[in-house]
Protein backbone atom coordinates (compact mmCIF):
# COMPACT_ATOMS: atom_id res chain seq x y z
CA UNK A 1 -2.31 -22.99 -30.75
CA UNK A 2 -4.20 -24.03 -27.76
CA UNK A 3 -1.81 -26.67 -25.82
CA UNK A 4 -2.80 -27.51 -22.39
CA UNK A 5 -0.14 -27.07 -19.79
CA UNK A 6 1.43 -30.62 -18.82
CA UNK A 7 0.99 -31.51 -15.19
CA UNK A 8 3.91 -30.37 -12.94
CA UNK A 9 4.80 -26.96 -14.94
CA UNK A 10 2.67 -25.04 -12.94
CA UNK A 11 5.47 -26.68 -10.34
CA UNK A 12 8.04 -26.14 -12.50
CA UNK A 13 7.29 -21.66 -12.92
CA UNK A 14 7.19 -21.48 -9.67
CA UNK A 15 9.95 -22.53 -8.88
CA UNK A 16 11.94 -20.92 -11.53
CA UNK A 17 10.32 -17.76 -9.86
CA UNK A 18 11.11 -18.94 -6.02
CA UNK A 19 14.67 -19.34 -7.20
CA UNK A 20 14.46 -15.94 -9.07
CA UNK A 21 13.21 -13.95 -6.02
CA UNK A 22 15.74 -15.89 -3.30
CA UNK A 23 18.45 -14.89 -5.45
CA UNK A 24 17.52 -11.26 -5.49
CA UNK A 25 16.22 -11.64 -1.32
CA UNK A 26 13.03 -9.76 -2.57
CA UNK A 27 10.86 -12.02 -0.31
CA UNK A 28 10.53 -9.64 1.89
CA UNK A 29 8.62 -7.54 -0.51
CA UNK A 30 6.69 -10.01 -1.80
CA UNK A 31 3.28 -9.35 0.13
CA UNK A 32 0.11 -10.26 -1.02
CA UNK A 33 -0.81 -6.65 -1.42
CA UNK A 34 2.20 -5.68 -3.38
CA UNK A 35 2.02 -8.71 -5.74
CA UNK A 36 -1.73 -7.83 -6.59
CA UNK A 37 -0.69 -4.34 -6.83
CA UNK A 38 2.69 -5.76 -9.50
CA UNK A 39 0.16 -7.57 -11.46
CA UNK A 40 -2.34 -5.25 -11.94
CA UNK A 41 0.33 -3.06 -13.08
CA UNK A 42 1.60 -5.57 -15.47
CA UNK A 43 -1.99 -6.52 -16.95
CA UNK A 44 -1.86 -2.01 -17.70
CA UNK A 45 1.06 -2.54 -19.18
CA UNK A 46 -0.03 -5.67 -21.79
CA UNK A 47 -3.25 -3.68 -22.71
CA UNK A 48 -1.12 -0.89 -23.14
CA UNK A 49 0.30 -2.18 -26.55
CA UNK A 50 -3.61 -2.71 -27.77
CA UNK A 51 -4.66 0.41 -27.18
CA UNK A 52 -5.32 2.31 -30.41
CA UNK A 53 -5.36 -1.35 -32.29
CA UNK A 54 -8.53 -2.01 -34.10
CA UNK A 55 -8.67 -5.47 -32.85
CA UNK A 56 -5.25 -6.22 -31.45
CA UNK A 57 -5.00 -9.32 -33.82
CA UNK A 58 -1.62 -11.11 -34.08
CA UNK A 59 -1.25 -9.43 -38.18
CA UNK A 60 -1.64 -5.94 -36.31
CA UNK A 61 0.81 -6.27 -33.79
CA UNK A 62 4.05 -7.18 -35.91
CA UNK A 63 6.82 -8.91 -34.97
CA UNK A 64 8.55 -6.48 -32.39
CA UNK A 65 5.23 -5.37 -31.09
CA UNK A 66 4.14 -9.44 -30.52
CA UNK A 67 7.81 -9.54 -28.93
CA UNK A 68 6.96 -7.11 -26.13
CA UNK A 69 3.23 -8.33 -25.89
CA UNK A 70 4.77 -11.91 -24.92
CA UNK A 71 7.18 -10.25 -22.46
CA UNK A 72 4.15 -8.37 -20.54
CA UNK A 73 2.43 -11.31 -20.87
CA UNK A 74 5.45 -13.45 -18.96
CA UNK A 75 5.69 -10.41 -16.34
CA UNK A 76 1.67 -11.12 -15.64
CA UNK A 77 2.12 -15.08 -15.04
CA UNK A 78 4.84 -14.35 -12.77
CA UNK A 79 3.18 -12.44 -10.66
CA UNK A 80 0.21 -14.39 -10.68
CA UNK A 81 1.65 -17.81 -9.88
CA UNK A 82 4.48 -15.64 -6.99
CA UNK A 83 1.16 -14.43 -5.84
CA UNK A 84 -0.83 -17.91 -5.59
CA UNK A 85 2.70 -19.04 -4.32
CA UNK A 86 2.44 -16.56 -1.06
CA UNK A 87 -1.33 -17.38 -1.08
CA UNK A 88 -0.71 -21.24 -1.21
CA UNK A 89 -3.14 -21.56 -4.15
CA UNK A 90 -3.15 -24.51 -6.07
CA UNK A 91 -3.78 -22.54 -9.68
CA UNK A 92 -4.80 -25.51 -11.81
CA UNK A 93 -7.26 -26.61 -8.90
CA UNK A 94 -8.88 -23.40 -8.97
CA UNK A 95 -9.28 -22.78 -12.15
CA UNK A 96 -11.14 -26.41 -12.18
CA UNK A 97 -13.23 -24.92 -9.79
CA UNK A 98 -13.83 -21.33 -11.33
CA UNK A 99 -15.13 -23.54 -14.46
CA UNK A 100 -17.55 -25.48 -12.41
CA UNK A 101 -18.95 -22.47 -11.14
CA UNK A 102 -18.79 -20.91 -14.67
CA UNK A 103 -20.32 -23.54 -16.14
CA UNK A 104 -23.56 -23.47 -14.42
CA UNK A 105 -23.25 -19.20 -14.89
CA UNK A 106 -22.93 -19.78 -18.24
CA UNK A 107 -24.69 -22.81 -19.87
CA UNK A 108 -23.52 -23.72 -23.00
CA UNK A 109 -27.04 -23.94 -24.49
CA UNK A 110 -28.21 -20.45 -23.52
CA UNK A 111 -25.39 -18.56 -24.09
CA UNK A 112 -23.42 -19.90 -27.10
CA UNK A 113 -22.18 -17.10 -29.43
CA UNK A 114 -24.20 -14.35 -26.62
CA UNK A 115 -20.99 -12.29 -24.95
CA UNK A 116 -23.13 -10.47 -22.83
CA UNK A 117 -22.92 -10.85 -18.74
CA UNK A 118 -25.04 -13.56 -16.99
CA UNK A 119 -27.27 -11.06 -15.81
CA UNK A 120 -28.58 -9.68 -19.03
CA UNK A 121 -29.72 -13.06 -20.58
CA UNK A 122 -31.09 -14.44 -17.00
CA UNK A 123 -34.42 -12.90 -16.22
């Protein structure tokens, strides 16, 4: 299920998104503020449909339930890559980076199959 993202579709949403809003002329109320503000709204609304779940597994969800899951899920990544857009983030380069710095947070060897935070196994 894991497939990694070829190079250039990261290019590829955003501009299916640039197109999207320039059709629509919602530039204009595109700020960074209100596209933070959008996706946190949007990540509410996709852990909405888990609430209540006992583990929000795909066999819990059903069909029309998975259906609007992968729709919230579409409305986060749109506002996430509009937002790195307006922000002139590279996404793929900082998520290389976030992992670097996650990496030495969380080495493999002391923290394999231990969810808790890096401050409750560092001492």
């Amino acid at each position: 299920m894991n497939q990694a993202m070829p190079d250039g579709e990261l290019a590829r949403l955003r501009a299916i998104v640039r197109e999207f809003v320039d059709e629509r002329d919602w530039d204009q109320f595109h700020t960074p503020k209100n596209l933070a503000s959008a996706l946190t709204v949007e990540a509410a609304e996709l852990l909405e449909h888990f609430q209540w779940l006992q583990s929000g597994r795909i066999d819990e969800l059903g069909a029309d339930k998975l259906a609007e899951v992968r729709h919230e899920m579409a409305d986060v990544l749109v506002y996430l890559v509009r937002l790195a857009d307006k922000l002139d983030v590279d996404l793929l380069a900082a998520v290389q980076e976030k992992m670097v710095l996650n990496r030495a947070k969380y080495p493999a060897e002391q923290v394999r199959g231990d969810a808790r935070k890096y401050h409750e196994y560092r001492k």
